[in-house]
C-alpha atoms as a PDB file:
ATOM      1  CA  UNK A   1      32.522 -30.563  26.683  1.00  0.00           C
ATOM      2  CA  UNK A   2      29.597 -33.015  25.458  1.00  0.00           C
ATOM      3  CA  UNK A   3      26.258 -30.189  24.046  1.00  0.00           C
ATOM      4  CA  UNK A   4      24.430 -31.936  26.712  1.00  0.00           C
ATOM      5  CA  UNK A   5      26.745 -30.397  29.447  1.00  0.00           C
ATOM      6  CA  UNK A   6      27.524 -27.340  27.456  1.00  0.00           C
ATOM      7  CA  UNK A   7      26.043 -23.851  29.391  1.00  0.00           C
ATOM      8  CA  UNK A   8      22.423 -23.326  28.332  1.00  0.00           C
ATOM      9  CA  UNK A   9      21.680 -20.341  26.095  1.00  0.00           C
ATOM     10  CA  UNK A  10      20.766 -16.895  27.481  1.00  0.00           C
ATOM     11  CA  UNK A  11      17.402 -17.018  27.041  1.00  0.00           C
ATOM     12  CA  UNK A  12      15.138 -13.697  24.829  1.00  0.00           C
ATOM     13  CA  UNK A  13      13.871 -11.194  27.343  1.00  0.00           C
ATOM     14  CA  UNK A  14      10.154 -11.819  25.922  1.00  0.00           C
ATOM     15  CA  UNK A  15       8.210  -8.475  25.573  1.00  0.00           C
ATOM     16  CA  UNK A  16      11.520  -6.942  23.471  1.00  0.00           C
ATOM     17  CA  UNK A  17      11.993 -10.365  21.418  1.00  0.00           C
ATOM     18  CA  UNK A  18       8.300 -10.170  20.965  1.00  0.00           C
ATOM     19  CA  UNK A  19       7.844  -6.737  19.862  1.00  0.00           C
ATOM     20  CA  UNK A  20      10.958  -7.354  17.251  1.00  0.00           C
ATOM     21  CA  UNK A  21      10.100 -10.324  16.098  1.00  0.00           C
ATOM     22  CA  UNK A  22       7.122  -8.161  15.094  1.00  0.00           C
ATOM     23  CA  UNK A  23       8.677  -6.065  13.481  1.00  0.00           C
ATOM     24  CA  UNK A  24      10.357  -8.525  11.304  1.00  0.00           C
ATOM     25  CA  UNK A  25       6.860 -10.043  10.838  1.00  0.00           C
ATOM     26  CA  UNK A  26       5.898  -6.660   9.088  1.00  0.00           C
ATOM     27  CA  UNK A  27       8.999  -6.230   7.304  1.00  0.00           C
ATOM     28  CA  UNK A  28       8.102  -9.736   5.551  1.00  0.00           C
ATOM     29  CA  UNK A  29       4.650  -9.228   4.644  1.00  0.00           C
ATOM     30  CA  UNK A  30       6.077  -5.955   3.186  1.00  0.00           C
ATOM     31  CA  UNK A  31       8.108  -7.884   0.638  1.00  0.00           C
ATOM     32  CA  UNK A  32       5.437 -10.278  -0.262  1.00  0.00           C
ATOM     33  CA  UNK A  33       3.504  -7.091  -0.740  1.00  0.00           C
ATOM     34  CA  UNK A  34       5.610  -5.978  -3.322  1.00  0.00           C
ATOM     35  CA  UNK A  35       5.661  -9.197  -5.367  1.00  0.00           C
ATOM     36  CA  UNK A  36       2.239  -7.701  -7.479  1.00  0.00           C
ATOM     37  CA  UNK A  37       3.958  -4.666  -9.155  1.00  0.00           C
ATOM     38  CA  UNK A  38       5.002  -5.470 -12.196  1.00  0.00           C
ATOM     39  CA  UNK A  39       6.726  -2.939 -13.566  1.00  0.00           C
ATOM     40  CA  UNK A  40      10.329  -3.665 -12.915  1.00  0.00           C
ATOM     41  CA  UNK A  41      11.321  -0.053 -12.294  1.00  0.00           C
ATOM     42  CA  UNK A  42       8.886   0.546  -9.723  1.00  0.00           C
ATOM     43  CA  UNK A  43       9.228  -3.274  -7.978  1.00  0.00           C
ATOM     44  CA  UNK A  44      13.289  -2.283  -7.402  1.00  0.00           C
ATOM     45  CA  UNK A  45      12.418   1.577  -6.074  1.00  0.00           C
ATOM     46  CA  UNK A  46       9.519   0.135  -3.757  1.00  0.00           C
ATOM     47  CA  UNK A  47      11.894  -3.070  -2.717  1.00  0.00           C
ATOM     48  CA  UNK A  48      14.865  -0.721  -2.245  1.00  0.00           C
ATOM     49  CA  UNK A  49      13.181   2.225   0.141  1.00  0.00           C
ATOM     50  CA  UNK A  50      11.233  -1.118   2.254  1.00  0.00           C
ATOM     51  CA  UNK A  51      14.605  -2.355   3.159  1.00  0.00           C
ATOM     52  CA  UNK A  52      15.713   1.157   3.617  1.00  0.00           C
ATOM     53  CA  UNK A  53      12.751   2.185   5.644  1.00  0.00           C
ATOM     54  CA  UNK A  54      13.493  -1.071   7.566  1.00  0.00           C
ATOM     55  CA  UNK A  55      17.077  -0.106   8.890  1.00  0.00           C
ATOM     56  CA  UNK A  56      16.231   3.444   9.187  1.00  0.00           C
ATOM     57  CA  UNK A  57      13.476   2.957  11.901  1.00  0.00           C
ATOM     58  CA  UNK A  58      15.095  -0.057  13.272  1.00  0.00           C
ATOM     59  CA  UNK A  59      18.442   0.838  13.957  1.00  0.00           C
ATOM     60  CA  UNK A  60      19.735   3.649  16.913  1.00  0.00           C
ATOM     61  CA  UNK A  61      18.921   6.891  16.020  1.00  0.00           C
ATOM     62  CA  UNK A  62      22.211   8.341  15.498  1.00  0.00           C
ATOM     63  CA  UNK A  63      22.393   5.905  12.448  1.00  0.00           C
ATOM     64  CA  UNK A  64      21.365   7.669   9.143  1.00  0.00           C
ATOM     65  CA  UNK A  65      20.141   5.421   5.899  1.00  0.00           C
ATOM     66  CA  UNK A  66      20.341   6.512   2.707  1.00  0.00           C
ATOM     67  CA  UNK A  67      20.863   5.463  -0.916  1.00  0.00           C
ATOM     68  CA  UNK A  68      23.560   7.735  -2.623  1.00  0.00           C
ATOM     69  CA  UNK A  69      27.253   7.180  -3.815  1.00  0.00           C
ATOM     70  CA  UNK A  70      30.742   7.385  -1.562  1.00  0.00           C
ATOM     71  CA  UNK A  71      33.913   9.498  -2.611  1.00  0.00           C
ATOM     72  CA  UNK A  72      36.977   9.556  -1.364  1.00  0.00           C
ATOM     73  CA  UNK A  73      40.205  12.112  -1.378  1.00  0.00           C
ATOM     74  CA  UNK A  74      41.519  10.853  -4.273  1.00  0.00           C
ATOM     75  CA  UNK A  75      38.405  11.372  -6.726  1.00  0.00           C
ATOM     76  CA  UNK A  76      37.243   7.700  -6.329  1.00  0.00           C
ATOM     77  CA  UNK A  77      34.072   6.809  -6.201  1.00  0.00           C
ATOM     78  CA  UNK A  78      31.779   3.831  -5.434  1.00  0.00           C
ATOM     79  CA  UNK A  79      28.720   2.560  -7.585  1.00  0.00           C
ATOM     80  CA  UNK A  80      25.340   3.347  -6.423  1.00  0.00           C
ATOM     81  CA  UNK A  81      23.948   2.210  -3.250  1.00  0.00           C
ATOM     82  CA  UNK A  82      20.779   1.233  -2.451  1.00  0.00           C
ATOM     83  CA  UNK A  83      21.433   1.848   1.348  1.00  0.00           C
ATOM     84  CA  UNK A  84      24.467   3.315   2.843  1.00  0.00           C
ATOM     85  CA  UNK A  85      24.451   3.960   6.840  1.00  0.00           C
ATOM     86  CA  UNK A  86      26.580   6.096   8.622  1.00  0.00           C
ATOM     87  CA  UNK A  87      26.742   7.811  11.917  1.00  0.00           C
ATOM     88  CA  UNK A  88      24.384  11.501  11.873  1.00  0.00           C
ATOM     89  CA  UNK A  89      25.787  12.751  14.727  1.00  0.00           C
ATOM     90  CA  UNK A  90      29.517  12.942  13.370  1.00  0.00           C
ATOM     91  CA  UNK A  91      28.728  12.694   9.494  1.00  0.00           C
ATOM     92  CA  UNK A  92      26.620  14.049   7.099  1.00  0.00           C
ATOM     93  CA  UNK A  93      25.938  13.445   3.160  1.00  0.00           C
ATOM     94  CA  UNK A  94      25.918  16.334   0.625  1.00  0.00           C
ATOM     95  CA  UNK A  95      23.281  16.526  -2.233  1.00  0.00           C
ATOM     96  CA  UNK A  96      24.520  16.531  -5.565  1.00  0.00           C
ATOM     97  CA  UNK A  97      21.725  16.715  -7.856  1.00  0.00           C
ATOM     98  CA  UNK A  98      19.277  14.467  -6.141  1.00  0.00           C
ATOM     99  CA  UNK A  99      22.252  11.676  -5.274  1.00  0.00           C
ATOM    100  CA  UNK A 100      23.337  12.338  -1.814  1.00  0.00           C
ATOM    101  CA  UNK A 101      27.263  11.985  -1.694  1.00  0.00           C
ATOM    102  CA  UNK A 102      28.937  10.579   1.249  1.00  0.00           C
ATOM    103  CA  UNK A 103      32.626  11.253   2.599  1.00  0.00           C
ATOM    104  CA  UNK A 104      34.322   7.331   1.985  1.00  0.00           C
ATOM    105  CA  UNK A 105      35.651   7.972   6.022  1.00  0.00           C
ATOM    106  CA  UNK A 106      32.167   8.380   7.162  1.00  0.00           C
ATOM    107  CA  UNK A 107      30.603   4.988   5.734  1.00  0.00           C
ATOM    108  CA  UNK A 108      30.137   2.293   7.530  1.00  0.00           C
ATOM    109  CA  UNK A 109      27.671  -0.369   6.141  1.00  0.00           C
ATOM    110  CA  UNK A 110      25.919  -0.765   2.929  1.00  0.00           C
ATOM    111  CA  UNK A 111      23.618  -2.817   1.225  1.00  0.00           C
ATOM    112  CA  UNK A 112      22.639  -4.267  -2.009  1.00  0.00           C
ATOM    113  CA  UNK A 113      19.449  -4.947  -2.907  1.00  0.00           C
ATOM    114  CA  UNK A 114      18.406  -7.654  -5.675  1.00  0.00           C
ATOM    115  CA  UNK A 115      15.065  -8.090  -6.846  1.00  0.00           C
ATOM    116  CA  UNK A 116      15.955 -11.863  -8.200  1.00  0.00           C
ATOM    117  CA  UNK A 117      19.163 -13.437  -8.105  1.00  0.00           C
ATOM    118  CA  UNK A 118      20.899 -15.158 -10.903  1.00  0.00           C
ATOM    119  CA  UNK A 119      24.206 -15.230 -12.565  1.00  0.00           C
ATOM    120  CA  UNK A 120      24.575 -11.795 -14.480  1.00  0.00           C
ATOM    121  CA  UNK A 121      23.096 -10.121 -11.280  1.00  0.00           C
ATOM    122  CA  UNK A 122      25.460 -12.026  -9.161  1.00  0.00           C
ATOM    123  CA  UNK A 123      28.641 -11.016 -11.548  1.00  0.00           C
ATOM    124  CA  UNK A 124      27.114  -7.649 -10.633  1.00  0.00           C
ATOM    125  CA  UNK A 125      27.260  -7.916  -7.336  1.00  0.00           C
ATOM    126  CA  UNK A 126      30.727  -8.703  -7.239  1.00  0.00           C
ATOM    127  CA  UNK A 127      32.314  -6.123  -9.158  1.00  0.00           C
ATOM    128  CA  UNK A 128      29.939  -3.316  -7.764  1.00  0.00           C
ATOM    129  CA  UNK A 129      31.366  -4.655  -4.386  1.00  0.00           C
ATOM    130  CA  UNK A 130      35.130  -5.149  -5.492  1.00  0.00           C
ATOM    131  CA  UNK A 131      34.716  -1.433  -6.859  1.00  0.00           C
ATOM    132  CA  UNK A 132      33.331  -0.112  -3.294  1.00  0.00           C
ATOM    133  CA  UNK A 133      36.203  -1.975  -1.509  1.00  0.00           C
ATOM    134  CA  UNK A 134      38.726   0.088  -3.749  1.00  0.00           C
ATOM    135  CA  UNK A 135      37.873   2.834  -2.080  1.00  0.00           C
ATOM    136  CA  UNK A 136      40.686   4.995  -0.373  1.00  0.00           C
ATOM    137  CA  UNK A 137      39.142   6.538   2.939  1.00  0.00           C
ATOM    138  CA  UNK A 138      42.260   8.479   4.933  1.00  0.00           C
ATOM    139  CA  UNK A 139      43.985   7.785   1.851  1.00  0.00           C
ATOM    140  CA  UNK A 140      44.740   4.583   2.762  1.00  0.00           C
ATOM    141  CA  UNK A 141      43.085   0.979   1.545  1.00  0.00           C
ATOM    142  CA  UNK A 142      40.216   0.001   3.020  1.00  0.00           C
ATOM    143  CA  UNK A 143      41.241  -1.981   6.183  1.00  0.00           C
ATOM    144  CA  UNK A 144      40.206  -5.883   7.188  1.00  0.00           C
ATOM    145  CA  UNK A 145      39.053  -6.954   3.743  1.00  0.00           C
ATOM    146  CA  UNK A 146      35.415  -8.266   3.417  1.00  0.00           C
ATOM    147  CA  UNK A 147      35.068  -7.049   7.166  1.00  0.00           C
ATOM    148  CA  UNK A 148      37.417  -8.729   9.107  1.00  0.00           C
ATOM    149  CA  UNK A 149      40.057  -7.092  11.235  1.00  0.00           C
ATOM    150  CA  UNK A 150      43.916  -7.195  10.252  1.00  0.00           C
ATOM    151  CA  UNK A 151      46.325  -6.785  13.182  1.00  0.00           C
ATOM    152  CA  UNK A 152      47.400  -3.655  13.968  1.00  0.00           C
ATOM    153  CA  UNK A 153      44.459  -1.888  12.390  1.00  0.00           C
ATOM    154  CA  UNK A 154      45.122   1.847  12.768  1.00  0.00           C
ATOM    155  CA  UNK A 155      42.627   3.965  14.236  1.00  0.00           C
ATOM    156  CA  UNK A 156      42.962   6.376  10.796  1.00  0.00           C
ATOM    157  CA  UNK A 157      41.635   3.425   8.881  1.00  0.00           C
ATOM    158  CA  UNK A 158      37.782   2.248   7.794  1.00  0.00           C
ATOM    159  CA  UNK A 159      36.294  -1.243   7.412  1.00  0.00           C
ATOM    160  CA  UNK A 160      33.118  -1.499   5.619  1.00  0.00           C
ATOM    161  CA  UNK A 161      31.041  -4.319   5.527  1.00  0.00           C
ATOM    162  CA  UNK A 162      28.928  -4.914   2.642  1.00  0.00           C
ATOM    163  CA  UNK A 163      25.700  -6.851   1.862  1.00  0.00           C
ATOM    164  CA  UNK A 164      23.090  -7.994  -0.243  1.00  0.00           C
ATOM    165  CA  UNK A 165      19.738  -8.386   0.536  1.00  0.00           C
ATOM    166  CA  UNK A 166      18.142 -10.146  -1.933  1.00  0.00           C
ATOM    167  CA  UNK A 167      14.292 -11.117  -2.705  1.00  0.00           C
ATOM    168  CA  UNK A 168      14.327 -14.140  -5.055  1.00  0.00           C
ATOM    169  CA  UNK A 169      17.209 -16.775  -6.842  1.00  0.00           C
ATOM    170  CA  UNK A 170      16.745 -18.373  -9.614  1.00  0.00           C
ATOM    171  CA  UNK A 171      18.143 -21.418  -7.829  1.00  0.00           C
ATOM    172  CA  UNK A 172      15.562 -24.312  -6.596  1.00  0.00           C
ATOM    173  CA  UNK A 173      15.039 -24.397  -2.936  1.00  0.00           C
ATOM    174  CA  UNK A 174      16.329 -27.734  -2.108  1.00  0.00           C
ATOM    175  CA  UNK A 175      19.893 -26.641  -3.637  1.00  0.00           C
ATOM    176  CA  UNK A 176      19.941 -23.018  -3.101  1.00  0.00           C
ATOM    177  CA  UNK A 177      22.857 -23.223  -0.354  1.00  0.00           C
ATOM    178  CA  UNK A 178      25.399 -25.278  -2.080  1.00  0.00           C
ATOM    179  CA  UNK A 179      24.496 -23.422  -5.397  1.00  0.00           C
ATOM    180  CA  UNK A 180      24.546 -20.205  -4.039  1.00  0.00           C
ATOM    181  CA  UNK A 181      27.546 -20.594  -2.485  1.00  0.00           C
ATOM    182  CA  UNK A 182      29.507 -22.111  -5.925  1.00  0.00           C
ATOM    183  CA  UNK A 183      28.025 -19.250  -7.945  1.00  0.00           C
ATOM    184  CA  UNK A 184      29.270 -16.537  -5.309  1.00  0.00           C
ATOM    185  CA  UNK A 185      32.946 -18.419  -5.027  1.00  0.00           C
ATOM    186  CA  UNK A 186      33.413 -18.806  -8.612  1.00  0.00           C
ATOM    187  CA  UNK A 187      35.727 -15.789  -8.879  1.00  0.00           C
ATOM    188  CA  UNK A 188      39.641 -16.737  -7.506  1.00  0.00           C
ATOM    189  CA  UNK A 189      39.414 -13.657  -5.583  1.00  0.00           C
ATOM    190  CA  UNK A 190      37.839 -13.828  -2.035  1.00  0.00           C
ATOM    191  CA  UNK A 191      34.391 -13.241  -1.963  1.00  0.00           C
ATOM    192  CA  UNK A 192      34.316  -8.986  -1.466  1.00  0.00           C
ATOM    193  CA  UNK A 193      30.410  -9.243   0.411  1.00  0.00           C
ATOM    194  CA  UNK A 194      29.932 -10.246   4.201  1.00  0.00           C
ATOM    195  CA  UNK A 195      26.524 -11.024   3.945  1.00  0.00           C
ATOM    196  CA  UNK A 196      24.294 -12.381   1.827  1.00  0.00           C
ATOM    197  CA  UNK A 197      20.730 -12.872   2.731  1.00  0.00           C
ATOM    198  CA  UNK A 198      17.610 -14.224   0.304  1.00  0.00           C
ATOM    199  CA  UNK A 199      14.483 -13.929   1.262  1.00  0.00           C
ATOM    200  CA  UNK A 200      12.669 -17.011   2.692  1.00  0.00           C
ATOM    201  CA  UNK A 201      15.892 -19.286   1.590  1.00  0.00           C
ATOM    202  CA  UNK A 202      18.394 -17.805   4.654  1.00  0.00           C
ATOM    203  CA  UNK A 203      21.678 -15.986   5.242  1.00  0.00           C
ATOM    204  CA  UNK A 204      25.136 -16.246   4.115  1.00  0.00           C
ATOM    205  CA  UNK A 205      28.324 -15.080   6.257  1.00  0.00           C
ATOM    206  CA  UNK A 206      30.845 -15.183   3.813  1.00  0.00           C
ATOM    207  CA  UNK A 207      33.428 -13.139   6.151  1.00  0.00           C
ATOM    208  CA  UNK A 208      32.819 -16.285   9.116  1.00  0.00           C
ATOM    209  CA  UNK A 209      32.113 -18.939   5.940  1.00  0.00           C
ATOM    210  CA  UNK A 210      28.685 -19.950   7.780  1.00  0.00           C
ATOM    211  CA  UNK A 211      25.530 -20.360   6.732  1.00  0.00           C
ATOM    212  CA  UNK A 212      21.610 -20.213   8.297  1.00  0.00           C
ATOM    213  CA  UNK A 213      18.691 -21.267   6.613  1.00  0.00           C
ATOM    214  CA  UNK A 214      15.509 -19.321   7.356  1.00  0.00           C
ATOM    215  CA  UNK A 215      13.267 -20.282   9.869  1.00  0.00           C
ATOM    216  CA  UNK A 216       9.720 -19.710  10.209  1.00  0.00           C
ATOM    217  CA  UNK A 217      10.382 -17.248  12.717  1.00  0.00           C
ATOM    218  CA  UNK A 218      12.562 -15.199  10.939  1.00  0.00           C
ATOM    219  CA  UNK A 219      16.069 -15.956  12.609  1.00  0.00           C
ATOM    220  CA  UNK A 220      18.193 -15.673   9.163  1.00  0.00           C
ATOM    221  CA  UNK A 221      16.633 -12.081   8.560  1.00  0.00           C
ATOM    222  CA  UNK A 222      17.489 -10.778  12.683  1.00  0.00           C
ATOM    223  CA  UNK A 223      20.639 -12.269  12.120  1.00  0.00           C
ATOM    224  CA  UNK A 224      21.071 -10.105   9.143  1.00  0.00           C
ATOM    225  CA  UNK A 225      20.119  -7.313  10.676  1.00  0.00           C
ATOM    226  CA  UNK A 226      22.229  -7.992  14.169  1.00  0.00           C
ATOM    227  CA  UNK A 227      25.344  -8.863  11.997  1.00  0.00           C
ATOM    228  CA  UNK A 228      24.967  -4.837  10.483  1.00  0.00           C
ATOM    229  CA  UNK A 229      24.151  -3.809  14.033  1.00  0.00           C
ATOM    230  CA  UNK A 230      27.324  -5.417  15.697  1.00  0.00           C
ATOM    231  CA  UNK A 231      29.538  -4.570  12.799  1.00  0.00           C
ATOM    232  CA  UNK A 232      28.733  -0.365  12.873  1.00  0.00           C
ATOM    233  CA  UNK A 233      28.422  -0.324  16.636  1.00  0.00           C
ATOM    234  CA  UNK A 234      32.353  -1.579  16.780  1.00  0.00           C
ATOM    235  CA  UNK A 235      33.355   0.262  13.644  1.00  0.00           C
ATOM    236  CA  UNK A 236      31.368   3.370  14.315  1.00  0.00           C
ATOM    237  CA  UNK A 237      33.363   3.583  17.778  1.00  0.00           C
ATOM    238  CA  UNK A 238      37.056   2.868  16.850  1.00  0.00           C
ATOM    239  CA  UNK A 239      37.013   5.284  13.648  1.00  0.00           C
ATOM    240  CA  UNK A 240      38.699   8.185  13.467  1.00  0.00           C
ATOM    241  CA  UNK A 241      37.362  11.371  12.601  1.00  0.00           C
ATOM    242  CA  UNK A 242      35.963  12.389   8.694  1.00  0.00           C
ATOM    243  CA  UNK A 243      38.750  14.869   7.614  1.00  0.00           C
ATOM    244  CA  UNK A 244      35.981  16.787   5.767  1.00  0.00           C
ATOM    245  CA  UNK A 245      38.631  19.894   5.330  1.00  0.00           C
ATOM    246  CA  UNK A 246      40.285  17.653   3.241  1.00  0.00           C
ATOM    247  CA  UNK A 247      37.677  17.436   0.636  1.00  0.00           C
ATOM    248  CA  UNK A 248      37.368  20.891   0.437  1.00  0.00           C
ATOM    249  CA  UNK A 249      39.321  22.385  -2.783  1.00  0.00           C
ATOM    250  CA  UNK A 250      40.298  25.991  -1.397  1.00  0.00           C
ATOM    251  CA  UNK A 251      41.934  25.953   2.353  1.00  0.00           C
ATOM    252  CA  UNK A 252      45.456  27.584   2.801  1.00  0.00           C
ATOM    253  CA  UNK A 253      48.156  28.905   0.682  1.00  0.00           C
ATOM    254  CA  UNK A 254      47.659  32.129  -1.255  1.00  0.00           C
ATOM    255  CA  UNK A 255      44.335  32.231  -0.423  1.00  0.00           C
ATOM    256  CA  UNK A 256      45.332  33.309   2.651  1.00  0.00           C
ATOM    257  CA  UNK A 257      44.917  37.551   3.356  1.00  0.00           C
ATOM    258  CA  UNK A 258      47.519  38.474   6.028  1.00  0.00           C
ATOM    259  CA  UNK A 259      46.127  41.867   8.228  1.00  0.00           C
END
């Protein structure tokens, strides 16, 4: 079938593509916002809590954001992330300190966020992600690796998909795909991050190897979001229950009284 004869696109139901393409609109002008502070510390904190605030009012309310650490059974943990989202209504993070702690069963999505690109921050990126994907929720390996779906998937399994948002490379415009793209697949492992997405360049699917360069109107950035969207709307409903009795260190035994 020739594009010309191909079935035409569903088209945007205007006053909801509207009113979310304003929101992306505001999300933008929120990052250029952020490009006067100057103090590093405070530009990655403000950066971090804008994406955070992003996803937080943006996605279905039964979907918590936070930035905290995962652990699972096995006293494993994950590096720090800037935003991890699970589902409120079944799960819940504990406060250690002030670094909310999160069950490795109940996570679904994360992200990354970069302030600028370039190759030590990209080596980062990698191993903080390779070290979240050795994670052992239900005991068991993380399932589907860099988000896709193995058959036979068990329902006492978890995917996670992982991302990076980033706000600047230090690669030039005109190159930034193809470069991007060598510097992220220079490892001989698979690349352990679904999505990649740098502001005002575009978006990287390294799960689906595809690419989308931003457009004026924002369509890399939705796509970003709608890729985290889909992803913990499917995962969210297959996934077996957070043992959470497993965590705990006293349960049965001796500890038992008998009356």
């Amino acid at each position: 079938m020739t594009r010309d004869n191909a079935r035409p696109k569903k088209q945007p139901v205007p006053i909801v593509n509207n009113r979310f393409s304003a929101a992306l609109s505001h999300l933008a002008a929120s990052l250029v916002e952020t490009s006067g502070v100057s103090h590093t510390g405070i530009k990655g904190g403000e950066r971090e809590e804008i994406v955070r605030a992003f996803f937080a009012r943006h996605l279905p309310r039964r979907y918590k954001v936070e930035a905290g650490e995962v652990v699972d059974q096995l006293n494993g943990s994950s590096p720090q992330l800037d935003a991890m989202i699970f589902d409120e209504i079944k799960d819940f993070s504990l406060a250690v300190g002030k670094t909310p702690i999160l069950a490795a069963e109940a996570l679904l999505a994360s992200i990354e966020v970069k302030s600028r690109l370039d190759k030590a921050e990209t080596i980062k990126c990698l191993s903080s992600a390779r070290k979240l994907r050795e994670l052992m929720p239900f005991r068991s390996p993380v399932s589907g690796h860099v988000g896709k779906k193995k058959p036979g998937v068990l329902l006492s399994s978890a995917r996670y998909f992982h991302c990076v948002f980033a706000f600047d490379t230090d690669i030039l415009p005109d190159n930034w795909l193809d470069a991007e793209l060598r510097r992220f697949n220079s490892g001989q492992a698979p690349v352990p991050i679904d999505l990649l997405y740098v502001r005002g360049r575009g978006l990287i699917n390294f799960a689906s190897r595809r690419a989308k360069l931003e457009s004026a109107s924002g369509g890399a950035l939705a796509q970003f979001y709608f890729g985290i969207l889909n992803f913990i709307d499917r995962e969210g409903r297959r996934r077996a229950p957070t043992p959470y009795s497993d965590y705990a260190t006293v349960l049965g035994g001796k500890d038992w009284i008998t009356f």
